[in-house]
C-alpha atoms as a PDB file:
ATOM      1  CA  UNK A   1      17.902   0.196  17.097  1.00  0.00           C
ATOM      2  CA  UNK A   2      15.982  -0.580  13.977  1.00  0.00           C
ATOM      3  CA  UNK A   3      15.469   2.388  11.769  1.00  0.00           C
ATOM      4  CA  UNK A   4      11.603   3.099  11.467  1.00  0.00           C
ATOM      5  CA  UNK A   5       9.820   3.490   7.827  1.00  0.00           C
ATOM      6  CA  UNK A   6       6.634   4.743   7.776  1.00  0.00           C
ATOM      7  CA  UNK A   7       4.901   2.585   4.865  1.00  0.00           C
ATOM      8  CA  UNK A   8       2.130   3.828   3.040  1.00  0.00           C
ATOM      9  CA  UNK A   9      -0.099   2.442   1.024  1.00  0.00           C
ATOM     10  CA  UNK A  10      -3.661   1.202  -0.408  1.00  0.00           C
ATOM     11  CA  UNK A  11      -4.492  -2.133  -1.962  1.00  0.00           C
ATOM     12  CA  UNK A  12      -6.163  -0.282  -4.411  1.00  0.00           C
ATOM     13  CA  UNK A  13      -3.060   0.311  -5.830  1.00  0.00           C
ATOM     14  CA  UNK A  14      -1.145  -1.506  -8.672  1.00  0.00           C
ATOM     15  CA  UNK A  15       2.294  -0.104  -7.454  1.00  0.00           C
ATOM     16  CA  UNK A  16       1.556  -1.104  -3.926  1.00  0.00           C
ATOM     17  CA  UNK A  17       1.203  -4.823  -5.370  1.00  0.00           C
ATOM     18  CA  UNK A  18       4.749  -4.836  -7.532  1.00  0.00           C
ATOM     19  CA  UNK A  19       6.582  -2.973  -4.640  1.00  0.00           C
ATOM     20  CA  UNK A  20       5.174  -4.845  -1.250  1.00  0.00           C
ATOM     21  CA  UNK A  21       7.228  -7.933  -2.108  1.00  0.00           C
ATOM     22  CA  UNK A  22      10.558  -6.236  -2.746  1.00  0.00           C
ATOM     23  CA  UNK A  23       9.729  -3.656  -0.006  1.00  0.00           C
ATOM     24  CA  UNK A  24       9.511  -6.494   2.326  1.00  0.00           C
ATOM     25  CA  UNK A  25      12.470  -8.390   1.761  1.00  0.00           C
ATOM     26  CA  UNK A  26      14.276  -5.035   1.610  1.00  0.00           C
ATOM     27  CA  UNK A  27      13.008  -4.615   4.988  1.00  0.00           C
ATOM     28  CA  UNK A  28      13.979  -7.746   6.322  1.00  0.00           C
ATOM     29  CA  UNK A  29      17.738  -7.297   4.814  1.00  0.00           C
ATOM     30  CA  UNK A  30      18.291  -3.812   6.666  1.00  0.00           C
ATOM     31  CA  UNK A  31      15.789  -5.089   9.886  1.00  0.00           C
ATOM     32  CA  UNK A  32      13.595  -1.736   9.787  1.00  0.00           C
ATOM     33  CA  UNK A  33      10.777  -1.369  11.918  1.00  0.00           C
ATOM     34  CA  UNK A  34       7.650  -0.902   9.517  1.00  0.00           C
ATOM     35  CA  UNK A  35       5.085   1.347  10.671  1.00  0.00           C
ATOM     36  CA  UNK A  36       1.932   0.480   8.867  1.00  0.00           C
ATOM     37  CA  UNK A  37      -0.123   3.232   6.800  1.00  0.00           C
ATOM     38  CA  UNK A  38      -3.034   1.798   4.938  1.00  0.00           C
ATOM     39  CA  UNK A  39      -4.514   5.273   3.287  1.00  0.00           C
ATOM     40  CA  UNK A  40      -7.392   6.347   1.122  1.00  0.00           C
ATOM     41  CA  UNK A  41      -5.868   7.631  -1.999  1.00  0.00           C
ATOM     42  CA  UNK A  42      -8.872   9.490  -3.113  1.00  0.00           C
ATOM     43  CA  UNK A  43      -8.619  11.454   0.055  1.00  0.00           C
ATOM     44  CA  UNK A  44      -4.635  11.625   0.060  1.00  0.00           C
ATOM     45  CA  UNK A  45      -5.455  12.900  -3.927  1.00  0.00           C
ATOM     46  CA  UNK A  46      -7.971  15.587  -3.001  1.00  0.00           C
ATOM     47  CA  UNK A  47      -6.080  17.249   0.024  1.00  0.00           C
ATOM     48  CA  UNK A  48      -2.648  16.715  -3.270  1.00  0.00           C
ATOM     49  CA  UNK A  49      -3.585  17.659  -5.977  1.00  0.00           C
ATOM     50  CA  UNK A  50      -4.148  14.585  -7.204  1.00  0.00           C
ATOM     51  CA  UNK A  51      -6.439  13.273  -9.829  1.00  0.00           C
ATOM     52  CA  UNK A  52      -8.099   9.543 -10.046  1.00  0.00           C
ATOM     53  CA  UNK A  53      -7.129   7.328 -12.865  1.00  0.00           C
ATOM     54  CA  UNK A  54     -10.610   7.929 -14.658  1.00  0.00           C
ATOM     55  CA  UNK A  55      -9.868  11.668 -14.808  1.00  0.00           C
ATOM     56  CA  UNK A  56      -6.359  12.077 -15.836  1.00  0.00           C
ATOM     57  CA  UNK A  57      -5.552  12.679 -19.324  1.00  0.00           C
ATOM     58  CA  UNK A  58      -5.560   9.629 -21.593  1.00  0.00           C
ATOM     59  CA  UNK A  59      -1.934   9.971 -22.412  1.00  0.00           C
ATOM     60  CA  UNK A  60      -0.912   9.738 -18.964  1.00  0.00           C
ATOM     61  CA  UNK A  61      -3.791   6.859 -18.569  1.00  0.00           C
ATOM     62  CA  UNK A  62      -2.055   5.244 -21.735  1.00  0.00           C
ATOM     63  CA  UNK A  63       1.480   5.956 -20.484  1.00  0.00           C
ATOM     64  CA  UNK A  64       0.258   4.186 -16.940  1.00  0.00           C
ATOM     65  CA  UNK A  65      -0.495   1.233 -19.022  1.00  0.00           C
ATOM     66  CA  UNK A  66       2.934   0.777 -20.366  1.00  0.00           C
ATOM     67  CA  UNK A  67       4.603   1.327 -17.254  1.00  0.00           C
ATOM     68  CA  UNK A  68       2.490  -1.313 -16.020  1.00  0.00           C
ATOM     69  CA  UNK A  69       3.325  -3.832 -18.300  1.00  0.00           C
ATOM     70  CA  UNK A  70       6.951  -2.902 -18.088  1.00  0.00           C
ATOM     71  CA  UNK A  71       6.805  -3.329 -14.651  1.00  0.00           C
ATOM     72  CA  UNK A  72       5.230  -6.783 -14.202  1.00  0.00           C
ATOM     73  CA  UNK A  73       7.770  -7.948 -17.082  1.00  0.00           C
ATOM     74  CA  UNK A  74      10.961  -6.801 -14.311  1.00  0.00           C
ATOM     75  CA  UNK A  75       9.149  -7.474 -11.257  1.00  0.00           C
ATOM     76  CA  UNK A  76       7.985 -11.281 -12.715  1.00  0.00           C
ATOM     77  CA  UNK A  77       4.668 -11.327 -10.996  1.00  0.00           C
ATOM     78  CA  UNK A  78       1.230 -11.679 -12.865  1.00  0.00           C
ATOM     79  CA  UNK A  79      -0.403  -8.333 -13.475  1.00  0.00           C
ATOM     80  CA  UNK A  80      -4.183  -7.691 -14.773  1.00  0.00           C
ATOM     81  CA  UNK A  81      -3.844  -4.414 -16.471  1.00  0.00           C
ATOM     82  CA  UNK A  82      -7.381  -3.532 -16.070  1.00  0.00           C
ATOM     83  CA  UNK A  83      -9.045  -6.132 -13.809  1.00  0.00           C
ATOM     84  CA  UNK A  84     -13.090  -6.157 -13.430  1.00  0.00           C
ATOM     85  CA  UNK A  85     -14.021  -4.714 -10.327  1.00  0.00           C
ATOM     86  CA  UNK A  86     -11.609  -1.864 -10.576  1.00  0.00           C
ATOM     87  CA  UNK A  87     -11.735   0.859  -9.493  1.00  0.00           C
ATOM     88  CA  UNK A  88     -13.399  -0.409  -6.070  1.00  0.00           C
ATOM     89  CA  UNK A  89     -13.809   0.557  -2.471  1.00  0.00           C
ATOM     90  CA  UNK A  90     -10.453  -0.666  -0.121  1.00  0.00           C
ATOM     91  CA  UNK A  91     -11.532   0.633   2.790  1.00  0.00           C
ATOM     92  CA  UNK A  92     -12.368  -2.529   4.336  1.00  0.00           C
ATOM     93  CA  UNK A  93      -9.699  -4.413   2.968  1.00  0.00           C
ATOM     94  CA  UNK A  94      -7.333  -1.446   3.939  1.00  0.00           C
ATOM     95  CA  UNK A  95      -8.838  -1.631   7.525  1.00  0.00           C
ATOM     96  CA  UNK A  96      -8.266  -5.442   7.696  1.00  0.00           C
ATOM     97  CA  UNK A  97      -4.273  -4.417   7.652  1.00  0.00           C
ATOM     98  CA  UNK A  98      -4.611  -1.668  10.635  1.00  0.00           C
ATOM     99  CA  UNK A  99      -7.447  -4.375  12.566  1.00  0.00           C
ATOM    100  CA  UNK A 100      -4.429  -6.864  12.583  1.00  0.00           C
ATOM    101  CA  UNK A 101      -2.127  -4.332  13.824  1.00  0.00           C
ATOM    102  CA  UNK A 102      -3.788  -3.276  16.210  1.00  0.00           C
ATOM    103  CA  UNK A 103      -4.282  -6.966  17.508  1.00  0.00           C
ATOM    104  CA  UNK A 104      -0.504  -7.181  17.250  1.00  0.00           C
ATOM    105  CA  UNK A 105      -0.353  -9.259  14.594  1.00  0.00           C
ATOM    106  CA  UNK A 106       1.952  -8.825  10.743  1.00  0.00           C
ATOM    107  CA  UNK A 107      -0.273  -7.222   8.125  1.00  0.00           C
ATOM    108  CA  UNK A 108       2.771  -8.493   5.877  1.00  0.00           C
ATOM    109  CA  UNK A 109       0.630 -12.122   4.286  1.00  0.00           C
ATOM    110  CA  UNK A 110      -2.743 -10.275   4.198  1.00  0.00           C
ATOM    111  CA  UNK A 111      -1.605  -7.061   1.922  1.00  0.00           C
ATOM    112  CA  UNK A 112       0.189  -9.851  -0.486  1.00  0.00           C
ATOM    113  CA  UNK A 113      -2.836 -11.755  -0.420  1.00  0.00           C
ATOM    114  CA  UNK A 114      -4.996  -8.791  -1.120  1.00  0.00           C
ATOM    115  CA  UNK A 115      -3.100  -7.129  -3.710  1.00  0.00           C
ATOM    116  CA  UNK A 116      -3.091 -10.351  -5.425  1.00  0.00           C
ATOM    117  CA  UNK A 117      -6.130 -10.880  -4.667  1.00  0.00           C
ATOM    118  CA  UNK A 118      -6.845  -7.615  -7.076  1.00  0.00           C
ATOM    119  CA  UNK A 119      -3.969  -7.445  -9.451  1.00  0.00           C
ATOM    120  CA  UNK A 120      -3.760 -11.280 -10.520  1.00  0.00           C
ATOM    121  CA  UNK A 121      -6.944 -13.062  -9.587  1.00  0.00           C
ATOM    122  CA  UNK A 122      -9.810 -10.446 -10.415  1.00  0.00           C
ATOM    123  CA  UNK A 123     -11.549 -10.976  -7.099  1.00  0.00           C
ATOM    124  CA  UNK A 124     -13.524  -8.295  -5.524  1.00  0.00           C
ATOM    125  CA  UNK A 125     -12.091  -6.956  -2.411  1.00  0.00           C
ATOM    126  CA  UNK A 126     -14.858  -4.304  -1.902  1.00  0.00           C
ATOM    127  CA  UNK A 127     -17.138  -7.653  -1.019  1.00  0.00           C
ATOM    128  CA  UNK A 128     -16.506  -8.362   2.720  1.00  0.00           C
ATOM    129  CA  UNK A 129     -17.270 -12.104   1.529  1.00  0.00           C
ATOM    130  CA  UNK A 130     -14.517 -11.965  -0.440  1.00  0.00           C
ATOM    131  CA  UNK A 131     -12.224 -10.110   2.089  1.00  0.00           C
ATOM    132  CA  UNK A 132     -13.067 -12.640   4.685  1.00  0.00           C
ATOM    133  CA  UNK A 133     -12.460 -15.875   2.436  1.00  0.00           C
ATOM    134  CA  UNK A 134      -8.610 -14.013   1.358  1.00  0.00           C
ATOM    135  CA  UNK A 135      -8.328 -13.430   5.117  1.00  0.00           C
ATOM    136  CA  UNK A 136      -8.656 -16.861   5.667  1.00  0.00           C
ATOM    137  CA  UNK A 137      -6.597 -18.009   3.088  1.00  0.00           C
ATOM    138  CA  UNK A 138      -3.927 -16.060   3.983  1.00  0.00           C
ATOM    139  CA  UNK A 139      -4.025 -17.955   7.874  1.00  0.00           C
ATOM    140  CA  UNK A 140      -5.800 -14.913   9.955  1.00  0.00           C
ATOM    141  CA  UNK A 141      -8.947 -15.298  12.205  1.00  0.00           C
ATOM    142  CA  UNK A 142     -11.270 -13.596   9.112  1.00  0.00           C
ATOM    143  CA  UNK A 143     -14.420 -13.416  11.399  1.00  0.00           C
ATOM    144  CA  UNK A 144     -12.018 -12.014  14.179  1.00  0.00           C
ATOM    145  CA  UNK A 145     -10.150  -9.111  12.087  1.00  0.00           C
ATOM    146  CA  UNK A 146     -13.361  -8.422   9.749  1.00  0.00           C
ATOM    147  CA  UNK A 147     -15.554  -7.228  12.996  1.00  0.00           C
ATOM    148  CA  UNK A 148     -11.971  -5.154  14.432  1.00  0.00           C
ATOM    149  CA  UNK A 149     -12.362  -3.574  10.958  1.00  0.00           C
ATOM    150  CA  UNK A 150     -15.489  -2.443  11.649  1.00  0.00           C
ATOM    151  CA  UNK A 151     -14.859  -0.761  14.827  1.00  0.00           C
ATOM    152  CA  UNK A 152     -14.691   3.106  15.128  1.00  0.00           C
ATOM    153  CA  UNK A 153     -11.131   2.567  16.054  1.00  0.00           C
ATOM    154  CA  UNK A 154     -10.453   1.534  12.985  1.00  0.00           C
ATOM    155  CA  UNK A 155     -11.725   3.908  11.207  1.00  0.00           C
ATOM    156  CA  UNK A 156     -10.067   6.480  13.457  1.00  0.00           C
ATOM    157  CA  UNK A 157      -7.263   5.085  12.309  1.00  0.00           C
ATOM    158  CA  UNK A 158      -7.534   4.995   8.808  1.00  0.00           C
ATOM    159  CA  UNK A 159      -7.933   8.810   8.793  1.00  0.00           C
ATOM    160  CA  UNK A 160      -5.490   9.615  10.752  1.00  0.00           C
ATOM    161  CA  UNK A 161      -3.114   7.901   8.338  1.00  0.00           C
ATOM    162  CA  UNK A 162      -4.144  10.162   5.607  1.00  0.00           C
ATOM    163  CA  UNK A 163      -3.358  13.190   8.019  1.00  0.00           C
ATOM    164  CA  UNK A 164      -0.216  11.735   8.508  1.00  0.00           C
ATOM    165  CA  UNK A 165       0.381  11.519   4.960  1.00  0.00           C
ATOM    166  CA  UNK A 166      -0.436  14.912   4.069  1.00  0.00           C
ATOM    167  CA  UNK A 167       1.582  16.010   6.709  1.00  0.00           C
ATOM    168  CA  UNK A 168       4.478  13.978   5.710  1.00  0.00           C
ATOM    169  CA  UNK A 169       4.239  15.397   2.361  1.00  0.00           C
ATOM    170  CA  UNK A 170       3.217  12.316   0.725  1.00  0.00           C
ATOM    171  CA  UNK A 171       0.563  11.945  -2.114  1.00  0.00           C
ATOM    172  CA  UNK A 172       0.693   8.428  -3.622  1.00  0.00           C
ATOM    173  CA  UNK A 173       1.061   5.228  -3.074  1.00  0.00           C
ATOM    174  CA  UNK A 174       3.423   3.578  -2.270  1.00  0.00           C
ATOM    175  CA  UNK A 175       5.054   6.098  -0.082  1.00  0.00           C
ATOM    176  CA  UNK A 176       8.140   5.425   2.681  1.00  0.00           C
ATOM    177  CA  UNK A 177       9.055   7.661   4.886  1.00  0.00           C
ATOM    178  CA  UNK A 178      12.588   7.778   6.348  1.00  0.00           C
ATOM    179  CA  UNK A 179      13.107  10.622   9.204  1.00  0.00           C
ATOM    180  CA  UNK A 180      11.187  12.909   6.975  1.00  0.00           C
ATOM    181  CA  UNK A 181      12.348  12.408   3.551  1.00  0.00           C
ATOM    182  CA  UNK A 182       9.880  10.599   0.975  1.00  0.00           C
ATOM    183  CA  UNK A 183      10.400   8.052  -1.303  1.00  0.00           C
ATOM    184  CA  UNK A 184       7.477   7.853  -3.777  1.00  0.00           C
ATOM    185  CA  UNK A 185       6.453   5.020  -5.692  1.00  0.00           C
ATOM    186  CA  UNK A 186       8.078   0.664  -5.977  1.00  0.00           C
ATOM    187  CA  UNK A 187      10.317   2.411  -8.382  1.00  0.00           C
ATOM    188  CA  UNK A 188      12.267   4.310  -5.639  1.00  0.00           C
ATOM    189  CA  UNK A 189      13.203   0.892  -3.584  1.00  0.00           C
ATOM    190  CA  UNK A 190      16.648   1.116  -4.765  1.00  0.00           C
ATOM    191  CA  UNK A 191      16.966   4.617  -3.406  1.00  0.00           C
ATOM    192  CA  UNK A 192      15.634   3.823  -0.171  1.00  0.00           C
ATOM    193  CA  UNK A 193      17.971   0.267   0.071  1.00  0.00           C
ATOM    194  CA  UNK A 194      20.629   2.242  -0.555  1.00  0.00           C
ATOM    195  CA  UNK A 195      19.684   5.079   2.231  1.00  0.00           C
ATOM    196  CA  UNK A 196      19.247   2.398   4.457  1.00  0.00           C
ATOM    197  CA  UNK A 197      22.453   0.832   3.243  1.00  0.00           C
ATOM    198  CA  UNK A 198      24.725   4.007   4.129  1.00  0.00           C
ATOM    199  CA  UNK A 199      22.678   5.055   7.032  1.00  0.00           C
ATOM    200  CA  UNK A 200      23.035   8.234   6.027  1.00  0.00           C
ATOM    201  CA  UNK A 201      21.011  11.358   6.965  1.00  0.00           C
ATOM    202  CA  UNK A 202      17.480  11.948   5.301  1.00  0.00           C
ATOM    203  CA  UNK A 203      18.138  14.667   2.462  1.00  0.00           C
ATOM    204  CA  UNK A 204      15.790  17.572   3.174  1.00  0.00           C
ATOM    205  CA  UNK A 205      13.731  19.598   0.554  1.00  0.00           C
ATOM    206  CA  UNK A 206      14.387  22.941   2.420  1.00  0.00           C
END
């Protein structure tokens, strides 16, 4: 049977966008069943420890910077380091992903669309006119999934993914989950390929 990752993540988040497209052909290699976990990070940071970007100290907001730019340089995908409309509101455009799972649909083409959407091309994805056109572009009913991410359900949904992730002991994004062990962050894909690889055990904490 296909192993089961729990994926979460936020398109609010730069690491999300360099790690979705390795993530996903990782996935497809090893044939994993992704379980979808679009989370608030603000929330996942409060109930963490966590701090957001604006309050962290300016080394480590400096130090983020070069990362970043290291980052898009290996990864070889366009990268605003501080684009216009950030930070911004994903909920929506985080809902969008669990509206087209729950229609049965891939969430895959939207979250590349989005985070590019962000990350390369400066749009807004707090506008739901903007959501809607990406939508769209990216070959999903936009009319059909925007009103589905409206719906309590939804937002049900959304929060009980941060539960989960608090649970599961994770407090970024990205975050996959294997059986209980966490890998944090697009920099940790070659640990989890190679977990997958060996099919080994998940590695406990305790």
């Amino acid at each position: 049977m296909p192993r089961p990752v729990d994926y979460y993540l936020s398109v609010a988040s730069p690491w999300t966008y360099l790690g979705h497209a390795p993530f996903m052909e990782l996935a497809r290699r090893h044939g994993v069943e992704i379980r979808w976990k679009p989370v608030l990070l603000g929330e996942v940071f409060d109930q963490t420890g966590g701090l957001p970007l604006a309050r962290r100290h300016p080394a480590r907001q400096r130090y983020r910077l070069l990362e970043l730019q290291r980052w898009r340089e290996a990864r070889g995908v366009p990268l605003v380091l501080q684009p216009p409309h950030f930070p911004f509101d994903p909920s929506l455009a985080d809902r969008a992903a669990i509206a087209i799972v729950r229609s049965g649909g891939d969430p895959a083409a939207w979250l590349a669309c989005a985070h590019a959407g962000v990350w390369a091309r400066e749009e807004n994805l707090a506008d739901p006119a903007t959501v809607g056109a990406l939508l769209a572009e990216a070959g999903y009913d936009a009319p059909a999934v925007l009103a589905a991410a409206g719906e309590p359900e939804a937002a049900a949904a959304y929060a009980r993914n941060r539960d989960d992730a608090i649970a599961a002991g994770v407090f970024g994004a990205p975050s996959w989950v294997v059986d209980g062990e966490v890998f944090w962050g697009q920099d940790r894909l070659e640990l989890l390929d190679a977990m997958l690889a060996s099919q080994r055990e998940a590695y406990r904490a305790a």
